[in-house]
PDB file of N, CA and C in Angstrom:
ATOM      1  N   UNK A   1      88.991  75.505 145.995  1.00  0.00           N
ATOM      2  CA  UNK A   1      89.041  76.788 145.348  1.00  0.00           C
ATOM      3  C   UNK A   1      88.166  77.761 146.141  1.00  0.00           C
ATOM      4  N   UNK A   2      88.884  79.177 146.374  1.00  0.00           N
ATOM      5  CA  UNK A   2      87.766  79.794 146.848  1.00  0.00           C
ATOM      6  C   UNK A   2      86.964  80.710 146.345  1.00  0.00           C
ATOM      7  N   UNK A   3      85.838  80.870 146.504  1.00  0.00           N
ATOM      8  CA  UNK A   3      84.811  80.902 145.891  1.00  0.00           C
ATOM      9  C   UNK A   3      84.165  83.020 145.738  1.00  0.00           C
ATOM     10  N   UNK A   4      85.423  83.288 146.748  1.00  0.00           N
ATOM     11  CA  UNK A   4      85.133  84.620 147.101  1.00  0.00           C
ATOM     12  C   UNK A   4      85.972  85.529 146.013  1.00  0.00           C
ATOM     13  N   UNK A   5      87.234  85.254 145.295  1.00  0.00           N
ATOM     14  CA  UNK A   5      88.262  85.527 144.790  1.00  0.00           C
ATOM     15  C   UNK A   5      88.039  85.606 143.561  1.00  0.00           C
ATOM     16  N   UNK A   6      87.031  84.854 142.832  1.00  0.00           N
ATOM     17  CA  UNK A   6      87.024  84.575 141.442  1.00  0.00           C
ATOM     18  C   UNK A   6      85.667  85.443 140.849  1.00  0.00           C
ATOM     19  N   UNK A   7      86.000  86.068 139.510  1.00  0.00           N
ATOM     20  CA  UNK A   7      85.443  86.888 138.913  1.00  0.00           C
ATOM     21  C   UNK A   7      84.221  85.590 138.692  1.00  0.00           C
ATOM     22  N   UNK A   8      83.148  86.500 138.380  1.00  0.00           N
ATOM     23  CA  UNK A   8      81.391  85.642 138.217  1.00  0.00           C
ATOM     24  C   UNK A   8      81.331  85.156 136.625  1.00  0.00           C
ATOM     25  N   UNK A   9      81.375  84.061 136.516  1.00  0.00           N
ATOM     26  CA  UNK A   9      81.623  83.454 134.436  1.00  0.00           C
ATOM     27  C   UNK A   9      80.105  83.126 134.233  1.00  0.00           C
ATOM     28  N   UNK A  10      80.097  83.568 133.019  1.00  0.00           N
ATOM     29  CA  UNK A  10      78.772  83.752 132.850  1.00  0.00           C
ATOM     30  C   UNK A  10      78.311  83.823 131.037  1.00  0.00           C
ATOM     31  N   UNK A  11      77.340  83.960 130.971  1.00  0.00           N
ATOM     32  CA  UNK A  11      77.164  84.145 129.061  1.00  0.00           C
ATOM     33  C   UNK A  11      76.965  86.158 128.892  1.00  0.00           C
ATOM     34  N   UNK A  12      77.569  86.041 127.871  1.00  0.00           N
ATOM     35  CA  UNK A  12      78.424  87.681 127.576  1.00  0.00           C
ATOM     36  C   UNK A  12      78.246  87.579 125.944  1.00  0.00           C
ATOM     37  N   UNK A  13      77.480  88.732 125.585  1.00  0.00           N
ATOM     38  CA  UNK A  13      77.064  88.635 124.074  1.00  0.00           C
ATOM     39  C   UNK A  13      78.370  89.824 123.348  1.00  0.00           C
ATOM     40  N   UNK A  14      79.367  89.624 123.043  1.00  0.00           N
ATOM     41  CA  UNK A  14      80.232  90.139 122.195  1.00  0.00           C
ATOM     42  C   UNK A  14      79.966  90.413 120.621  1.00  0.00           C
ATOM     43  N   UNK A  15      80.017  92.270 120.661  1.00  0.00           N
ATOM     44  CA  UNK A  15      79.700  92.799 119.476  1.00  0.00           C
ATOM     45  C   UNK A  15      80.198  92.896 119.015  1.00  0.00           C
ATOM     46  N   UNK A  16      80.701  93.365 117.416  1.00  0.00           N
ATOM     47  CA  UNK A  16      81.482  94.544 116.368  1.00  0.00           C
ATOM     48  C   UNK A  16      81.071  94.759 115.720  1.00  0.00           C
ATOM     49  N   UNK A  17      80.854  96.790 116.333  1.00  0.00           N
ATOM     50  CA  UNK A  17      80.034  97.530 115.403  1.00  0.00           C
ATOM     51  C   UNK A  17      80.749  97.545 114.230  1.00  0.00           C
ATOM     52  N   UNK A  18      81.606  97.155 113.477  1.00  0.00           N
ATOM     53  CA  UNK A  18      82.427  97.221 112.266  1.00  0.00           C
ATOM     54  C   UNK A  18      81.857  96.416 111.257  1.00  0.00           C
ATOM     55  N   UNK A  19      81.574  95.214 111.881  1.00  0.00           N
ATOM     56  CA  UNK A  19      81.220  94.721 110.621  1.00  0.00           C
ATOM     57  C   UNK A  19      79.846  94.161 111.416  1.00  0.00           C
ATOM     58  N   UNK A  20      79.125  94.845 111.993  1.00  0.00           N
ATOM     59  CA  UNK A  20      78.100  93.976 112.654  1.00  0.00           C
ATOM     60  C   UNK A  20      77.677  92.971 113.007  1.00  0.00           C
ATOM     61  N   UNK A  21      78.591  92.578 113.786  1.00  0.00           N
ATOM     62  CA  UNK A  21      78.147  91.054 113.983  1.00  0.00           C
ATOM     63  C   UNK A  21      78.459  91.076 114.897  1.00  0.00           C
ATOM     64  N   UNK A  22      77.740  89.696 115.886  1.00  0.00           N
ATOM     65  CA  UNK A  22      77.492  89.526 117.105  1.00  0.00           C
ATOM     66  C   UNK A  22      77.900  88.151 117.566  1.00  0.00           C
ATOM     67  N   UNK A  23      78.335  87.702 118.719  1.00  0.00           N
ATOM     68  CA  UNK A  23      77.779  86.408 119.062  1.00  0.00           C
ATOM     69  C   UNK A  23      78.020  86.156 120.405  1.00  0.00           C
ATOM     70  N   UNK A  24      77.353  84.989 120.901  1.00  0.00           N
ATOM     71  CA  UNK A  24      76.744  84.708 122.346  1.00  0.00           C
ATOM     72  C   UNK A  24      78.432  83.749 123.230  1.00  0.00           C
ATOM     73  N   UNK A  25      78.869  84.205 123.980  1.00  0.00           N
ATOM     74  CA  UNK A  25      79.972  83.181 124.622  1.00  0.00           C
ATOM     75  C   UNK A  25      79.873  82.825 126.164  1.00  0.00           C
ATOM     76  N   UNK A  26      80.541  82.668 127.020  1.00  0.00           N
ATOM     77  CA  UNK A  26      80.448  82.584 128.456  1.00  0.00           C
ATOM     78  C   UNK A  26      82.305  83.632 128.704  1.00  0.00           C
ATOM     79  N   UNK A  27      81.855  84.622 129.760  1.00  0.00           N
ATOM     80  CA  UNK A  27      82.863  85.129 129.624  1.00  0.00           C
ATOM     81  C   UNK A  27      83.043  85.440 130.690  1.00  0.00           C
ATOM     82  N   UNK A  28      84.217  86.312 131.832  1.00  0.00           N
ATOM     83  CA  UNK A  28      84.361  86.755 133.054  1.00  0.00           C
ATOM     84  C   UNK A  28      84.035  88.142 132.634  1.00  0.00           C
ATOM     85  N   UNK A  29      83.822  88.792 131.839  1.00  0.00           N
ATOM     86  CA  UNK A  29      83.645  90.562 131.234  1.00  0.00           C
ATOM     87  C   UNK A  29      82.348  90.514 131.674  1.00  0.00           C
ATOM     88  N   UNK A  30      82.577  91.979 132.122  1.00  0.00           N
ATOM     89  CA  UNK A  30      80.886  92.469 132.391  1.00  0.00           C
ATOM     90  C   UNK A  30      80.329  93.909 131.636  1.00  0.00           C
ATOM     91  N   UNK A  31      79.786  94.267 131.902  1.00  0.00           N
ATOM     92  CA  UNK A  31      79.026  95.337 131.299  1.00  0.00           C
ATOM     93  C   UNK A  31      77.646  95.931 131.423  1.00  0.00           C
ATOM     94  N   UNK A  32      77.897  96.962 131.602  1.00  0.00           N
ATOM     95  CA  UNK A  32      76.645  97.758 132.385  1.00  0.00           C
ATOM     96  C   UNK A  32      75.139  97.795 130.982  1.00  0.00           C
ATOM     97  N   UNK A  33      75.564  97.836 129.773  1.00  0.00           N
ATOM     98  CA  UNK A  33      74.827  97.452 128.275  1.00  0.00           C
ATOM     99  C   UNK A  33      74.353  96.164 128.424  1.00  0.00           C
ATOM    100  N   UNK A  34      73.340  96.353 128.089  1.00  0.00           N
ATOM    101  CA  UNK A  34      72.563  95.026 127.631  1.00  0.00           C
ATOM    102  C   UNK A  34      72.064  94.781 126.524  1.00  0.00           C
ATOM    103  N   UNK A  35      71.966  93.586 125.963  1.00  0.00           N
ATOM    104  CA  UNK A  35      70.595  93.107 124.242  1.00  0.00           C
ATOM    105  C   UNK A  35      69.867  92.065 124.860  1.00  0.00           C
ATOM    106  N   UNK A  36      68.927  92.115 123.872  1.00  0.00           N
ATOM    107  CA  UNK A  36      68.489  91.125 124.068  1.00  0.00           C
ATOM    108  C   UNK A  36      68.617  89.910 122.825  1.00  0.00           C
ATOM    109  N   UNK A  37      69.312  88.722 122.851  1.00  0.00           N
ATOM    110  CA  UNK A  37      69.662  87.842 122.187  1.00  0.00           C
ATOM    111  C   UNK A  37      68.551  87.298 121.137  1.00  0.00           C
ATOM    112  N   UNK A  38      68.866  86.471 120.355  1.00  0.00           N
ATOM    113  CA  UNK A  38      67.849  85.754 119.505  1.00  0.00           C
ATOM    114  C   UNK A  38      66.250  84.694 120.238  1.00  0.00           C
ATOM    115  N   UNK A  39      67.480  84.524 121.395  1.00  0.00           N
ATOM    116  CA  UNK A  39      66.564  83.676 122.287  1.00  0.00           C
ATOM    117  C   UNK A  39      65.668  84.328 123.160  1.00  0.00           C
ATOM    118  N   UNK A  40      65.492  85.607 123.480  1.00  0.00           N
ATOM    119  CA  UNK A  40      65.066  86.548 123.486  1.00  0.00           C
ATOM    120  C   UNK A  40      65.039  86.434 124.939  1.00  0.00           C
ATOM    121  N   UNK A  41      66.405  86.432 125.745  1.00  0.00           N
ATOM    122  CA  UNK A  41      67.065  86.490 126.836  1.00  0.00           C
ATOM    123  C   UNK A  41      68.177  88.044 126.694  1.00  0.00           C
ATOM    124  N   UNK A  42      67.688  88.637 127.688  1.00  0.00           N
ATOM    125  CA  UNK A  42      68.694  89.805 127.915  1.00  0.00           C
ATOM    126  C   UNK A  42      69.989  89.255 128.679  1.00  0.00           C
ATOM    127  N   UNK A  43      70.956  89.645 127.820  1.00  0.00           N
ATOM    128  CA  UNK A  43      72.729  89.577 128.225  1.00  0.00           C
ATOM    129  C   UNK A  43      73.394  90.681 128.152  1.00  0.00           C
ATOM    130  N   UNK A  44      73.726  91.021 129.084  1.00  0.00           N
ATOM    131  CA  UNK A  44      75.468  92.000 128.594  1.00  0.00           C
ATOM    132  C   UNK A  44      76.334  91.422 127.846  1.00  0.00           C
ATOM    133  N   UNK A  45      76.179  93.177 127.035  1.00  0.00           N
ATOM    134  CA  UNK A  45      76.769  92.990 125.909  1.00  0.00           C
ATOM    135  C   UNK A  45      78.222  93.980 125.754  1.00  0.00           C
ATOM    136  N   UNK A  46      79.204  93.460 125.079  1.00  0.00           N
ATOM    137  CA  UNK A  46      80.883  94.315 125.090  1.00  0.00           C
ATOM    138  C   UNK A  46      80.850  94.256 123.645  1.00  0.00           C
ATOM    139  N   UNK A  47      80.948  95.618 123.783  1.00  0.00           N
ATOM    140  CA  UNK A  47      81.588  95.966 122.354  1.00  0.00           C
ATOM    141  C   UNK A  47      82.835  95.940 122.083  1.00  0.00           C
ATOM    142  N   UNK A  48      83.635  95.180 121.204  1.00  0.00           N
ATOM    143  CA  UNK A  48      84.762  95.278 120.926  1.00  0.00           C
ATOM    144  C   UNK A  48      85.082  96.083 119.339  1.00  0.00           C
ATOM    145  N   UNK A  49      86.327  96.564 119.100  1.00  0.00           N
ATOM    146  CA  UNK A  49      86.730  97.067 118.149  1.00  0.00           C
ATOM    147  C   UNK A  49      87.087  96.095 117.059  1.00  0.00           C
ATOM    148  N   UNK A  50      87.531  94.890 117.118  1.00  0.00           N
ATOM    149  CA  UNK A  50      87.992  94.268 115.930  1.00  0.00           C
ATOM    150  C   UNK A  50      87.107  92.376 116.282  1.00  0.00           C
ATOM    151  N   UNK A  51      86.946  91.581 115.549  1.00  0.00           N
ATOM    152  CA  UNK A  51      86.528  89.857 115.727  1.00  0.00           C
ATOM    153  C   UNK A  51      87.434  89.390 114.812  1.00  0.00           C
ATOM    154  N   UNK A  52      86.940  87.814 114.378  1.00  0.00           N
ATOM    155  CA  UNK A  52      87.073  87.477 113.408  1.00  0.00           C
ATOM    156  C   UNK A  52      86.456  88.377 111.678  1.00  0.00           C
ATOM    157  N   UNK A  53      85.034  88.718 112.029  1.00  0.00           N
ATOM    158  CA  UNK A  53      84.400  89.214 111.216  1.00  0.00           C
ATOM    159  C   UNK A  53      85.060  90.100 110.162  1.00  0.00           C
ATOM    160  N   UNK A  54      85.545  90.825 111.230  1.00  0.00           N
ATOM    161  CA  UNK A  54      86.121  92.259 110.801  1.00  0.00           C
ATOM    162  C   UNK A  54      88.386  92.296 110.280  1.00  0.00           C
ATOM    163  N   UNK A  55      88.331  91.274 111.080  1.00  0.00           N
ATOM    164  CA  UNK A  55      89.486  91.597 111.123  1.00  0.00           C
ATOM    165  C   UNK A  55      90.592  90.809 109.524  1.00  0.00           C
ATOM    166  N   UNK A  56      91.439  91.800 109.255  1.00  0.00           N
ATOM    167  CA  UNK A  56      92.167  91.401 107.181  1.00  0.00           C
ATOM    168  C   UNK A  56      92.497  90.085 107.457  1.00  0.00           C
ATOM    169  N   UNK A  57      93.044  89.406 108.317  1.00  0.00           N
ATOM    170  CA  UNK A  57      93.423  88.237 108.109  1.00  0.00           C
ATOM    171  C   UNK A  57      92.470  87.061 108.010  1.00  0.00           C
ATOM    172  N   UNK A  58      91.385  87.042 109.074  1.00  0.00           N
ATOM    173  CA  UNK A  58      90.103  85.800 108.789  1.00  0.00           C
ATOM    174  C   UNK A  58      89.456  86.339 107.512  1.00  0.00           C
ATOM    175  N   UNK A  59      89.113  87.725 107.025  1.00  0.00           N
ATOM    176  CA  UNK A  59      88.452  88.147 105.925  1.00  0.00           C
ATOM    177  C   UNK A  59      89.222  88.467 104.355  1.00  0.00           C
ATOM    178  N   UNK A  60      90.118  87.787 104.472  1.00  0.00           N
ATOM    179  CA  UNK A  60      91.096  87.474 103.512  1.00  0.00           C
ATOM    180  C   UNK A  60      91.831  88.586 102.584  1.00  0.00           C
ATOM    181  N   UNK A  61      91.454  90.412 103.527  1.00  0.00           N
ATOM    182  CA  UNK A  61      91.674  91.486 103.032  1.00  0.00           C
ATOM    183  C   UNK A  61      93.358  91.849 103.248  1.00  0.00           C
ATOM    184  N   UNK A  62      93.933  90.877 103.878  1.00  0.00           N
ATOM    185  CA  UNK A  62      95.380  90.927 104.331  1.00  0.00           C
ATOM    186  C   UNK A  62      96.070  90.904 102.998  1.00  0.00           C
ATOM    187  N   UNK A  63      96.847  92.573 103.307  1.00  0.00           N
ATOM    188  CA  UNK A  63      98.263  92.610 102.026  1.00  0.00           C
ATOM    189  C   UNK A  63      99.516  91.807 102.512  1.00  0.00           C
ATOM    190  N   UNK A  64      99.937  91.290 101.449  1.00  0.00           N
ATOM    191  CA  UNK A  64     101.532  90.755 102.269  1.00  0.00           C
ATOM    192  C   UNK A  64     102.496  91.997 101.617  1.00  0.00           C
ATOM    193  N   UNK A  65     103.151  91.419 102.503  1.00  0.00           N
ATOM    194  CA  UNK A  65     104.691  92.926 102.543  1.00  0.00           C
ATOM    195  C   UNK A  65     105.363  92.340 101.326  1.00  0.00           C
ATOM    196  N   UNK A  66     105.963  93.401 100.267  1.00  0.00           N
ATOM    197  CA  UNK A  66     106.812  92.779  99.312  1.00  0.00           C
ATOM    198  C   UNK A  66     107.967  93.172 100.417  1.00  0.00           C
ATOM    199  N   UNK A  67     109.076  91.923 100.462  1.00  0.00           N
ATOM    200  CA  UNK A  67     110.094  92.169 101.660  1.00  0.00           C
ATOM    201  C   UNK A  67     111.333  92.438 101.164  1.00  0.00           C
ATOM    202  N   UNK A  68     111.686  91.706  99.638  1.00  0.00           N
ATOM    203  CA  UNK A  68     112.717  91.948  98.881  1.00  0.00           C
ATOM    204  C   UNK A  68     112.213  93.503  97.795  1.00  0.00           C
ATOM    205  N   UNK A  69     111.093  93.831  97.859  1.00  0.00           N
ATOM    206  CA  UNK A  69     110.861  95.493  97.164  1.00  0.00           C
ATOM    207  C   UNK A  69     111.616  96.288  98.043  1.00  0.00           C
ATOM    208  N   UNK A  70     111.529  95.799  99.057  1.00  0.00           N
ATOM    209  CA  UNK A  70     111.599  97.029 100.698  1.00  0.00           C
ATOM    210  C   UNK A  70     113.206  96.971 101.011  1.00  0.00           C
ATOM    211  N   UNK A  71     113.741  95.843 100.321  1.00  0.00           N
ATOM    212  CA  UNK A  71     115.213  95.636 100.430  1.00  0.00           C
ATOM    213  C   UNK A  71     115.735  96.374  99.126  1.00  0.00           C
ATOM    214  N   UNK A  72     115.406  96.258  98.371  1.00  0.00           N
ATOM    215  CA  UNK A  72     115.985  97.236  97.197  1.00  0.00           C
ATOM    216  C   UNK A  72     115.559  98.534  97.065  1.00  0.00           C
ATOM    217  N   UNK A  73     114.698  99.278  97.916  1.00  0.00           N
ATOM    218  CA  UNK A  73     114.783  99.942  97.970  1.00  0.00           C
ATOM    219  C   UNK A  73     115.221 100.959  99.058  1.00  0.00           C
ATOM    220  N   UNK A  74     115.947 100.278  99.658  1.00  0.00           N
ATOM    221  CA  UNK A  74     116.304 101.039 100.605  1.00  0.00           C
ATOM    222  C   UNK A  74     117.741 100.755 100.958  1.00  0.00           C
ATOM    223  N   UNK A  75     118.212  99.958  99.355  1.00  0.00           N
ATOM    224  CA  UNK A  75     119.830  99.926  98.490  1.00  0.00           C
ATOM    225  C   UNK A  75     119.831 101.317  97.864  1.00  0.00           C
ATOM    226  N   UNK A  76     118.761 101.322  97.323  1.00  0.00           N
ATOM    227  CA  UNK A  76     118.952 102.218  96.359  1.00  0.00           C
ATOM    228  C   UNK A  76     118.814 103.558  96.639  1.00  0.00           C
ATOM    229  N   UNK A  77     118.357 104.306  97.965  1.00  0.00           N
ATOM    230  CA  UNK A  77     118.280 104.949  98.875  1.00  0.00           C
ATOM    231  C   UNK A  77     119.626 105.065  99.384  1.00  0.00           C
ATOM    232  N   UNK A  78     119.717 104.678  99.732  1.00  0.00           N
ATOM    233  CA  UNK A  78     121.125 104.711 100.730  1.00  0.00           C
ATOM    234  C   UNK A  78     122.611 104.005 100.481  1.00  0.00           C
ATOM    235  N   UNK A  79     122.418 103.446  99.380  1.00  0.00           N
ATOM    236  CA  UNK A  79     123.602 102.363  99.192  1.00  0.00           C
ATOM    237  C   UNK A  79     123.637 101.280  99.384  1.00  0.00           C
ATOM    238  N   UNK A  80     124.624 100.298  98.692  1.00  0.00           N
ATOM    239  CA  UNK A  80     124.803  98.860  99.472  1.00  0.00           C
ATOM    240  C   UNK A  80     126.250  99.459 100.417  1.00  0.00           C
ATOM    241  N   UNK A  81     126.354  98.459 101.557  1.00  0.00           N
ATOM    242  CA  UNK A  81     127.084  98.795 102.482  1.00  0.00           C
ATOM    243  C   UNK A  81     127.988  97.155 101.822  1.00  0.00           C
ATOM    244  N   UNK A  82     129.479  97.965 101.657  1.00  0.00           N
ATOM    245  CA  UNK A  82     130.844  97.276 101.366  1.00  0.00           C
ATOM    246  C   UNK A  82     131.161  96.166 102.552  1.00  0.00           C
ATOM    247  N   UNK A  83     131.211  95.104 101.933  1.00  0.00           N
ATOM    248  CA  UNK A  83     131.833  94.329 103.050  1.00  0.00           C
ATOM    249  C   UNK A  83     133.511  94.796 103.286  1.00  0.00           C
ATOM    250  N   UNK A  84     133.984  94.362 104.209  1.00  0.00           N
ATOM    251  CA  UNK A  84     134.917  94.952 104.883  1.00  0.00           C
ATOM    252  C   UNK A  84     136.503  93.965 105.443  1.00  0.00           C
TER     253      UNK A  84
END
């Protein structure tokens, strides 16, 4: 493998300011931001927009689609279409 080609893997502290939370991984991402960790080692740190933390489906805030509401109403809108 050569050694010149490949991005530098390394530990990368991944944020979300959303629901505040943090945690420590090994990643190829870099970043000019830094924290300093629990271990009280400075890492670059990436802020991301969504995690587990934050996001409806791990945090159990996920609506399900009524799929047969969305079918009758959009009979009743527009018609049923005649078979032929």
């Amino acid at each position: 493998m050569k050694h010149t080609i490949h991005p530098s893997y390394g530990p990368v502290v991944f944020r979300d300011r959303a629901a505040n939370h943090a945690f420590l991984t090994r990643s190829t991402a870099t970043s000019d931001k830094t924290v300093v960790w629990e271990d009280g080692v400075t890492y670059p740190v990436v802020d991301v927009e969504i995690s587990d933390a934050s996001h409806p489906f791990h945090t159990g805030t996920a609506r399900v689609l009524d799929t047969a509401g969305r079918l009758e109403r959009f009979e009743r809108r527009y018609g049923r279409r005649e078979a032929s």
